[in-house]
PDB file of N, CA and C in Angstrom:
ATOM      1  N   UNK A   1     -20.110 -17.824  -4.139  1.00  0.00           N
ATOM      2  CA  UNK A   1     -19.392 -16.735  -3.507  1.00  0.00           C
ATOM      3  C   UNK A   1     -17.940 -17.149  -3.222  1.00  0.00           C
ATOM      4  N   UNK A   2     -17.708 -18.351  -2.580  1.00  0.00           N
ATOM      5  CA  UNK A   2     -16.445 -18.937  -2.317  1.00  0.00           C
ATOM      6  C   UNK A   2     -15.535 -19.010  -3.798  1.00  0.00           C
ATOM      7  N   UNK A   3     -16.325 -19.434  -4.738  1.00  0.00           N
ATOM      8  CA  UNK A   3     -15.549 -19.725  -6.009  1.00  0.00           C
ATOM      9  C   UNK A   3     -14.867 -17.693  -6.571  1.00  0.00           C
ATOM     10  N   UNK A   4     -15.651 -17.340  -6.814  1.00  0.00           N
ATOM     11  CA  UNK A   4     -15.127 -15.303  -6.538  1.00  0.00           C
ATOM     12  C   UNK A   4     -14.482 -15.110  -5.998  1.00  0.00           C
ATOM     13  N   UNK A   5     -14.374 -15.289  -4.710  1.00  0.00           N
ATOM     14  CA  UNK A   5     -13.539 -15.046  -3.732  1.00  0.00           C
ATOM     15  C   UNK A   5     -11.899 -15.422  -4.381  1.00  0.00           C
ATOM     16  N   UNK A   6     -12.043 -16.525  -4.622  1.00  0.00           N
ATOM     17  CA  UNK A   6     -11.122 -17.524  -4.870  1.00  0.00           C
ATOM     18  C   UNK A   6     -10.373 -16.747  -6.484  1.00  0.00           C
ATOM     19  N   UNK A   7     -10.945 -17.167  -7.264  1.00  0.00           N
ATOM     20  CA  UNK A   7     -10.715 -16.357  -8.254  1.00  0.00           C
ATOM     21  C   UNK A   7     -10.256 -15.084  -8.273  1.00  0.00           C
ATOM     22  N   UNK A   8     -10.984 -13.981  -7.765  1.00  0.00           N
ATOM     23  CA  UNK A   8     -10.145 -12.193  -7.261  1.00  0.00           C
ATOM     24  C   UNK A   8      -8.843 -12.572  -6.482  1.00  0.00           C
ATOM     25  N   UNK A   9      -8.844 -13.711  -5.966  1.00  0.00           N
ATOM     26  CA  UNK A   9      -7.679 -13.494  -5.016  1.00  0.00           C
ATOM     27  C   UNK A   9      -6.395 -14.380  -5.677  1.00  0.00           C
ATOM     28  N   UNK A  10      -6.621 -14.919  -7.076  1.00  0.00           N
ATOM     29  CA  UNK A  10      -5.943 -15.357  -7.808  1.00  0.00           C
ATOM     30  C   UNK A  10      -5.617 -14.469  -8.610  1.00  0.00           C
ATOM     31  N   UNK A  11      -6.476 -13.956  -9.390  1.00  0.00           N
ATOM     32  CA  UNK A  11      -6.320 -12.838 -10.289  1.00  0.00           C
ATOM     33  C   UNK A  11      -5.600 -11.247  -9.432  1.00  0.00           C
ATOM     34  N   UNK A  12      -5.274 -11.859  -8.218  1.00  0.00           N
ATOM     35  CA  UNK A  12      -4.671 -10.218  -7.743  1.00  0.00           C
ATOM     36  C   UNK A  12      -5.773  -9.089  -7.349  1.00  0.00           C
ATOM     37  N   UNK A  13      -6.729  -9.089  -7.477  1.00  0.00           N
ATOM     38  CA  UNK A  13      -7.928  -8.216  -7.325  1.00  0.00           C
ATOM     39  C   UNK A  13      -8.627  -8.659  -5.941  1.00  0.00           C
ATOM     40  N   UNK A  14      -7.761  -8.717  -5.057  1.00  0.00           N
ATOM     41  CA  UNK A  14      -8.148  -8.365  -4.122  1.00  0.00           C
ATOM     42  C   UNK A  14      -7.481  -8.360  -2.757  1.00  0.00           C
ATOM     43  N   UNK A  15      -7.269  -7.458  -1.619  1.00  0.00           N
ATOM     44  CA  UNK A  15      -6.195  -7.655  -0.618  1.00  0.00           C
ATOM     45  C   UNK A  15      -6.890  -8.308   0.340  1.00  0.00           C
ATOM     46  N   UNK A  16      -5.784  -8.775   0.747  1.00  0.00           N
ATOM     47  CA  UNK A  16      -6.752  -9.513   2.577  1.00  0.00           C
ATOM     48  C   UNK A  16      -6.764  -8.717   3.027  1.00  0.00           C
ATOM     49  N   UNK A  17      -7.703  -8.691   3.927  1.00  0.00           N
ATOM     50  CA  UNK A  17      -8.307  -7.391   5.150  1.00  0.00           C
ATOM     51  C   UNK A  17      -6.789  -7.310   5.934  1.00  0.00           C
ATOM     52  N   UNK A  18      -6.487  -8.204   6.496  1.00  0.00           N
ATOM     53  CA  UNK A  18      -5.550  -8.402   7.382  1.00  0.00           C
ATOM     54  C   UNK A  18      -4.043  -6.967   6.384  1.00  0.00           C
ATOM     55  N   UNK A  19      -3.975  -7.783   5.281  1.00  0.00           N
ATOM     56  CA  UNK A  19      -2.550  -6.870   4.985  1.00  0.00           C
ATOM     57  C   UNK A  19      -2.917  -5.644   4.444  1.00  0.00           C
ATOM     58  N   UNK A  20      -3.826  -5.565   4.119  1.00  0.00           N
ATOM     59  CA  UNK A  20      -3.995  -3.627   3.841  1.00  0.00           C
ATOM     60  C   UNK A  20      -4.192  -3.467   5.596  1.00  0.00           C
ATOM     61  N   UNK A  21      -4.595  -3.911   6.230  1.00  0.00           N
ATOM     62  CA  UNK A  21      -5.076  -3.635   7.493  1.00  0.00           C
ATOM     63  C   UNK A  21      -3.177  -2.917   8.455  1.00  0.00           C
ATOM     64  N   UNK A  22      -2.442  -4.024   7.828  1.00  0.00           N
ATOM     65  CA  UNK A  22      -0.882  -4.047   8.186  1.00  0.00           C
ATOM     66  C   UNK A  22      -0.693  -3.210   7.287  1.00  0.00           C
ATOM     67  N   UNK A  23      -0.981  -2.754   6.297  1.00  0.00           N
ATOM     68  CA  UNK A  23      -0.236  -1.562   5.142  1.00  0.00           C
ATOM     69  C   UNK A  23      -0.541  -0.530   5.574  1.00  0.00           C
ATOM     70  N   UNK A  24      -1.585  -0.298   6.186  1.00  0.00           N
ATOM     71  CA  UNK A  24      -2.078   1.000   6.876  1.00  0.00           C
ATOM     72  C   UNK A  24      -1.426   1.893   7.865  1.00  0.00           C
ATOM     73  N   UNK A  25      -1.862   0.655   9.032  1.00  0.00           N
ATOM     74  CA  UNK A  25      -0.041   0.650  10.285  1.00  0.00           C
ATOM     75  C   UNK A  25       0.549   0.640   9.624  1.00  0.00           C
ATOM     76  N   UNK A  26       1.338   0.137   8.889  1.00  0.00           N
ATOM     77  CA  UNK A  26       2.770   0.341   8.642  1.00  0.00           C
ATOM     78  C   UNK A  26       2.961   1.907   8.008  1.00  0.00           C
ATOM     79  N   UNK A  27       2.239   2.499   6.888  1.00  0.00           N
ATOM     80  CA  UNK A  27       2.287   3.727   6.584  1.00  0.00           C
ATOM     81  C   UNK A  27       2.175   4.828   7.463  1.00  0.00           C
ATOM     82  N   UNK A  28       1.136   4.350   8.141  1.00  0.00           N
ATOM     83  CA  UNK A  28       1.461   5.442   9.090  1.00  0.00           C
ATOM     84  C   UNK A  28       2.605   5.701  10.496  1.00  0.00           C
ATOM     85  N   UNK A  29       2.691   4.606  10.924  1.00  0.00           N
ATOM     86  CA  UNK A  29       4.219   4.663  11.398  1.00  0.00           C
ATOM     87  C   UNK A  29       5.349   5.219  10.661  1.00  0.00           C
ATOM     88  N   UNK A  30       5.373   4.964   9.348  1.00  0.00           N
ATOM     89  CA  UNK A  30       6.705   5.300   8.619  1.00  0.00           C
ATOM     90  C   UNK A  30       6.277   6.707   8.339  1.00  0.00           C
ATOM     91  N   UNK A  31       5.196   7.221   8.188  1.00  0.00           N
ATOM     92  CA  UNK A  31       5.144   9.010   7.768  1.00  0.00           C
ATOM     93  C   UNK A  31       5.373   9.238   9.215  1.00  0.00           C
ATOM     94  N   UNK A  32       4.566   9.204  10.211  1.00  0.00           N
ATOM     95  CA  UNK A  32       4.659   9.666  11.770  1.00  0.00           C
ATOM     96  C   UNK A  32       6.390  10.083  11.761  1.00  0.00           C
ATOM     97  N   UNK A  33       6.981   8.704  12.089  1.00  0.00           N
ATOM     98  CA  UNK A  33       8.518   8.915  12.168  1.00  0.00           C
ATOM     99  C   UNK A  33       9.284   9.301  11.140  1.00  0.00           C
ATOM    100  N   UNK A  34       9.023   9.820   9.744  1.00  0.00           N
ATOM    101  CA  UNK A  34       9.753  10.288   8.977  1.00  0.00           C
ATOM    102  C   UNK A  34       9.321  11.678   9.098  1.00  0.00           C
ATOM    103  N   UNK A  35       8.199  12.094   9.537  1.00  0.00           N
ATOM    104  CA  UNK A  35       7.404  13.635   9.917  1.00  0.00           C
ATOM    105  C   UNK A  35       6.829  13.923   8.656  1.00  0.00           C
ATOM    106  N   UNK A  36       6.164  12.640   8.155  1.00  0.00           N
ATOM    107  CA  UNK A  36       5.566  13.304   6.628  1.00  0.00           C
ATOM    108  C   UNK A  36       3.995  12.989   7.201  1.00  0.00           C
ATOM    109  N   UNK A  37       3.028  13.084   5.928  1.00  0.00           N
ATOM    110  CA  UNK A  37       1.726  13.006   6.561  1.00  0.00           C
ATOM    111  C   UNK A  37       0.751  11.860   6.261  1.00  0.00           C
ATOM    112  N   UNK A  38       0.584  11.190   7.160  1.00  0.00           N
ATOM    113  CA  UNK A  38      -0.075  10.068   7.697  1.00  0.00           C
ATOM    114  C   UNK A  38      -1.671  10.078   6.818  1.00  0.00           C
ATOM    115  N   UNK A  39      -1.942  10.831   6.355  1.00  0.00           N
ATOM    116  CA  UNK A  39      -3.409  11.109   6.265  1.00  0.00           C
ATOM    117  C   UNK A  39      -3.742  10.708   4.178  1.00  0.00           C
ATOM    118  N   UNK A  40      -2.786   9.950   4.046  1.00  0.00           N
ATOM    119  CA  UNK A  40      -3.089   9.324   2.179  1.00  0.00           C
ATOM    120  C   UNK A  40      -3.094   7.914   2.911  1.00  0.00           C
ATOM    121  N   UNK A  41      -2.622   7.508   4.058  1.00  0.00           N
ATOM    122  CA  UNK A  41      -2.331   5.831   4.324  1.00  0.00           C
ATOM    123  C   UNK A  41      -3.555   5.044   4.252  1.00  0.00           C
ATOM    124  N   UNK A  42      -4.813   5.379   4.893  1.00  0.00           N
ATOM    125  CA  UNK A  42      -5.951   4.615   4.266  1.00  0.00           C
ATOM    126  C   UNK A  42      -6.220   4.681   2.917  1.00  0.00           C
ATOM    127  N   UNK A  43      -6.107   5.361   2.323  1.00  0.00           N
ATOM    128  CA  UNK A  43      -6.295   5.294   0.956  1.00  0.00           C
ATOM    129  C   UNK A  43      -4.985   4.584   0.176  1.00  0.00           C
ATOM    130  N   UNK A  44      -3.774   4.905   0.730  1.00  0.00           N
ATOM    131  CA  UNK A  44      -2.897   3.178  -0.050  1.00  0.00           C
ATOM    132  C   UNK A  44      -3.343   1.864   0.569  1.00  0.00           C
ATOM    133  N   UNK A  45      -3.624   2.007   1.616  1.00  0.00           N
ATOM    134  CA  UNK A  45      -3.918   0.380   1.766  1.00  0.00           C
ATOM    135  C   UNK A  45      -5.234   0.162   0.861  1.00  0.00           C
ATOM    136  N   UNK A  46      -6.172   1.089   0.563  1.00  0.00           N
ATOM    137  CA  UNK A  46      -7.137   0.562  -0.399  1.00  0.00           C
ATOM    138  C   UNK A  46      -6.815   0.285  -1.677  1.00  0.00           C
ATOM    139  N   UNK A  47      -6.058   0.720  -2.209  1.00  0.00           N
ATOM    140  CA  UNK A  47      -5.497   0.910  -3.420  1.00  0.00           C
ATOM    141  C   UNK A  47      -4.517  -0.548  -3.848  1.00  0.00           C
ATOM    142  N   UNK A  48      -4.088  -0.472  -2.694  1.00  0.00           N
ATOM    143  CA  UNK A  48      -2.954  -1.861  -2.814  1.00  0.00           C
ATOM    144  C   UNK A  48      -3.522  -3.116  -2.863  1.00  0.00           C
ATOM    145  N   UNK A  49      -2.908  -3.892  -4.164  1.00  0.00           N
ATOM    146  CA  UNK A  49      -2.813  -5.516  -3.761  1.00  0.00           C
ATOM    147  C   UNK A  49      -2.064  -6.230  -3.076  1.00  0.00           C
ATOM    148  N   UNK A  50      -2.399  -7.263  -2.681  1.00  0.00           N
ATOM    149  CA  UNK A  50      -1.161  -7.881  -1.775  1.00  0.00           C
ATOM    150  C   UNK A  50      -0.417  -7.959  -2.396  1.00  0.00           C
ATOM    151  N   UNK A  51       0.524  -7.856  -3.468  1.00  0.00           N
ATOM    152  CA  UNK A  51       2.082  -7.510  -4.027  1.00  0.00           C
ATOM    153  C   UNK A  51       2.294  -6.580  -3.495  1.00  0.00           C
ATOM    154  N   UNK A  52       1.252  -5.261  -3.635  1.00  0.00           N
ATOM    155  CA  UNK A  52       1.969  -3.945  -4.073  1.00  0.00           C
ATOM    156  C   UNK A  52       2.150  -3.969  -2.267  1.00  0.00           C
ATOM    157  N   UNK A  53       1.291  -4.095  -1.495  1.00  0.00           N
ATOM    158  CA  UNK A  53       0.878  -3.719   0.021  1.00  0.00           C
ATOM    159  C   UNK A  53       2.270  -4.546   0.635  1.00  0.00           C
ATOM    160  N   UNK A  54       2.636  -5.724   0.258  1.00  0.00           N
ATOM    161  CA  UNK A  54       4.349  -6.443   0.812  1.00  0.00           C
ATOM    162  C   UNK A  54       5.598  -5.605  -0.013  1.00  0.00           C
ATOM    163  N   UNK A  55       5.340  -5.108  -1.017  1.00  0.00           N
ATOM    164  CA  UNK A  55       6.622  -4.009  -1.483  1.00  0.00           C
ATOM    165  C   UNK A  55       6.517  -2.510  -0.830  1.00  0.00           C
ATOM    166  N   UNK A  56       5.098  -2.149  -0.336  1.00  0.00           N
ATOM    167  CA  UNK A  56       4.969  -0.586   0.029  1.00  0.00           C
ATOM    168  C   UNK A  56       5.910  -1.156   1.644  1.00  0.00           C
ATOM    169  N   UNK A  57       5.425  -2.456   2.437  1.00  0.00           N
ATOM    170  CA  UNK A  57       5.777  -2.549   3.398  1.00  0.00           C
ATOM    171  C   UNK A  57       7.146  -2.832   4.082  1.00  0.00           C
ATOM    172  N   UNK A  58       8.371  -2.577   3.009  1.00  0.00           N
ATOM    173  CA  UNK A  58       9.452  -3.082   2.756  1.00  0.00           C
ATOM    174  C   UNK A  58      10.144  -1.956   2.735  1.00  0.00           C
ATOM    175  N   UNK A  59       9.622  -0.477   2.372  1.00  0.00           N
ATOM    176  CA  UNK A  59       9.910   0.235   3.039  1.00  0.00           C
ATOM    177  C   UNK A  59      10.909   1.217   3.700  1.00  0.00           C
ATOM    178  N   UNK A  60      12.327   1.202   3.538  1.00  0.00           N
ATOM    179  CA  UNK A  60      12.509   1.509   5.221  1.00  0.00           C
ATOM    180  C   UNK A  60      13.262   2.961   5.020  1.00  0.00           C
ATOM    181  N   UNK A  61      13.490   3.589   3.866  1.00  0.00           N
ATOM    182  CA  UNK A  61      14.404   4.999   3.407  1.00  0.00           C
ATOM    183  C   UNK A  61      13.579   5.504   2.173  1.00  0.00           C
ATOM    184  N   UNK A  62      14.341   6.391   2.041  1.00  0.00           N
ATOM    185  CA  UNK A  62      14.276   7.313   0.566  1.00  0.00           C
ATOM    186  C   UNK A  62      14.684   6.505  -0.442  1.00  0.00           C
ATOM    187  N   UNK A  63      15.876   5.576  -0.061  1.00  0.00           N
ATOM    188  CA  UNK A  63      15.799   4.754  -1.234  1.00  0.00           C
ATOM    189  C   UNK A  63      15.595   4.004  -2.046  1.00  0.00           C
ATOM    190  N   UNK A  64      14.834   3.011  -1.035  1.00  0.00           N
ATOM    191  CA  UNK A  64      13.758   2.209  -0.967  1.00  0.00           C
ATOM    192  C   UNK A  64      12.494   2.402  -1.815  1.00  0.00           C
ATOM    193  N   UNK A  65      12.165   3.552  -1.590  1.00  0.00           N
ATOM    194  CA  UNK A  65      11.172   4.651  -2.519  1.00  0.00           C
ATOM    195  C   UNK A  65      11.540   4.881  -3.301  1.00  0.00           C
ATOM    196  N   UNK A  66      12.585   5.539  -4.013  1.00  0.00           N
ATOM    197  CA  UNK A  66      12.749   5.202  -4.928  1.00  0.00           C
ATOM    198  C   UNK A  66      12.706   3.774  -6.268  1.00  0.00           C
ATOM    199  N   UNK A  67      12.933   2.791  -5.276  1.00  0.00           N
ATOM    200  CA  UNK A  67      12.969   1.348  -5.931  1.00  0.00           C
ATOM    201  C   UNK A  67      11.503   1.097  -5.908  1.00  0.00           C
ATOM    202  N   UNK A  68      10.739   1.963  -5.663  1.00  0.00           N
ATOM    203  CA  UNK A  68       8.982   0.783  -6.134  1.00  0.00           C
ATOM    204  C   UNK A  68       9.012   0.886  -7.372  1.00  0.00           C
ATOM    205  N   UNK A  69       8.040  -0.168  -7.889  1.00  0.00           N
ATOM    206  CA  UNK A  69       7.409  -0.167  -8.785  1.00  0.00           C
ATOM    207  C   UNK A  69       6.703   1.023  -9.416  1.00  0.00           C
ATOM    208  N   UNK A  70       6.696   1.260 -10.348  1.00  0.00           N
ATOM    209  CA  UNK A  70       5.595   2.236 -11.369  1.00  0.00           C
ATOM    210  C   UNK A  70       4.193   2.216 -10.339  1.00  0.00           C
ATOM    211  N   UNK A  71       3.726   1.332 -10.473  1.00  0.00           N
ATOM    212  CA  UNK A  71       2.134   1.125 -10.081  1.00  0.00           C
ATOM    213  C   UNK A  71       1.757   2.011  -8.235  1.00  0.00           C
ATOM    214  N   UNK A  72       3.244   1.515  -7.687  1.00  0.00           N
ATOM    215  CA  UNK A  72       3.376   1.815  -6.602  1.00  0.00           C
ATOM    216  C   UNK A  72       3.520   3.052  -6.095  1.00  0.00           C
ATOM    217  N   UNK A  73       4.467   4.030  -7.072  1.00  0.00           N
ATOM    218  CA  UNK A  73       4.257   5.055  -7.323  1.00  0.00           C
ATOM    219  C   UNK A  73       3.551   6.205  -7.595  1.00  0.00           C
ATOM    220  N   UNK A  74       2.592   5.384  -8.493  1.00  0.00           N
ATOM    221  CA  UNK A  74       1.505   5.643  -8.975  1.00  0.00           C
ATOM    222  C   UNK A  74       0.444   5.901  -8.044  1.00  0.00           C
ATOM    223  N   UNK A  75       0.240   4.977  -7.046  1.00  0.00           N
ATOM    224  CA  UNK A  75      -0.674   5.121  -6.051  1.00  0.00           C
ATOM    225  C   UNK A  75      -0.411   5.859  -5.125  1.00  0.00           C
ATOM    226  N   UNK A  76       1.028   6.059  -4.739  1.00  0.00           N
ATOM    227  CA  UNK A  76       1.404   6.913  -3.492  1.00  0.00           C
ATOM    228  C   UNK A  76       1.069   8.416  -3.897  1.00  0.00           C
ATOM    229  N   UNK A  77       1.200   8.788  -5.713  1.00  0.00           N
ATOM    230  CA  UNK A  77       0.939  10.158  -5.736  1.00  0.00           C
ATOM    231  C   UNK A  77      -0.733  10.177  -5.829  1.00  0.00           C
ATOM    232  N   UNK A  78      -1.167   9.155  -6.017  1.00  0.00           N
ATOM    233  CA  UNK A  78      -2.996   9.304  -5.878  1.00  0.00           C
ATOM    234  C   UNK A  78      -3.291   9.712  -4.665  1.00  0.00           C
ATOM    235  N   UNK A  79      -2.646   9.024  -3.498  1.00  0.00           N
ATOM    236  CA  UNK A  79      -3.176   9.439  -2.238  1.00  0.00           C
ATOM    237  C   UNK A  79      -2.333  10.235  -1.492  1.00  0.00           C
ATOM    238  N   UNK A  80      -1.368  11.434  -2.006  1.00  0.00           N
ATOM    239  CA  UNK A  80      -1.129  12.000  -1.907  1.00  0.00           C
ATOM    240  C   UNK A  80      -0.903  13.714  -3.041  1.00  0.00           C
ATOM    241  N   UNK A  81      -1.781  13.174  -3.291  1.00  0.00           N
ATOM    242  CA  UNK A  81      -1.969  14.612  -4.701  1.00  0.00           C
ATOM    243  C   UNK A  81      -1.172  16.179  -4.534  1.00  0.00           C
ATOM    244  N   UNK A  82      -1.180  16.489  -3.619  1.00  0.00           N
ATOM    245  CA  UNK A  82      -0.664  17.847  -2.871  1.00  0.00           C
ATOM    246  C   UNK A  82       0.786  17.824  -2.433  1.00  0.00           C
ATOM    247  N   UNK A  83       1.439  16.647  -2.544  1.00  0.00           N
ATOM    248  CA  UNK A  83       3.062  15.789  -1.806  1.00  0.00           C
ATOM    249  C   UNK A  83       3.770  16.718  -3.145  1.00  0.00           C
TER     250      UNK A  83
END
């Protein structure tokens, strides 16, 4: 089990509890105070690897958003389908 562990978390396939846990808070703070809607943020922190979950958390404008990644993008319109 330890050796899996080890491996997914090499291979990127998998987030620590802890930083999707912080990607979560953090999304939803940033929709709260931007007045957008809070309610796709559990579903990016599931979605996210720890790359994507330290670039979603970086954050801080429109323009910023603009600068993610493809993938990142990608996920924000998954858990937000209706945006």
């Amino acid at each position: 089990m330890k050796k899996m562990l080890i491996a997914m978390s090499v291979l990127g396939l998998a987030v620590s509890p802890t930083l999707a846990g912080d990607l979560e808070e953090y999304c939803v703070g940033y929709t709260t105070e931007s007045g957008g809607d809070p309610s796709g943020c559990s579903c990016l922190a599931d979605a996210a690897d720890d790359a994507m979950a330290e670039e979603l958390m970086g954050v801080e404008s429109e323009a910023d958003m603009e600068m993610l990644s493809d993938a990142s993008k990608e996920a924000i319109a998954a858990c937000w389908p209706d945006a």
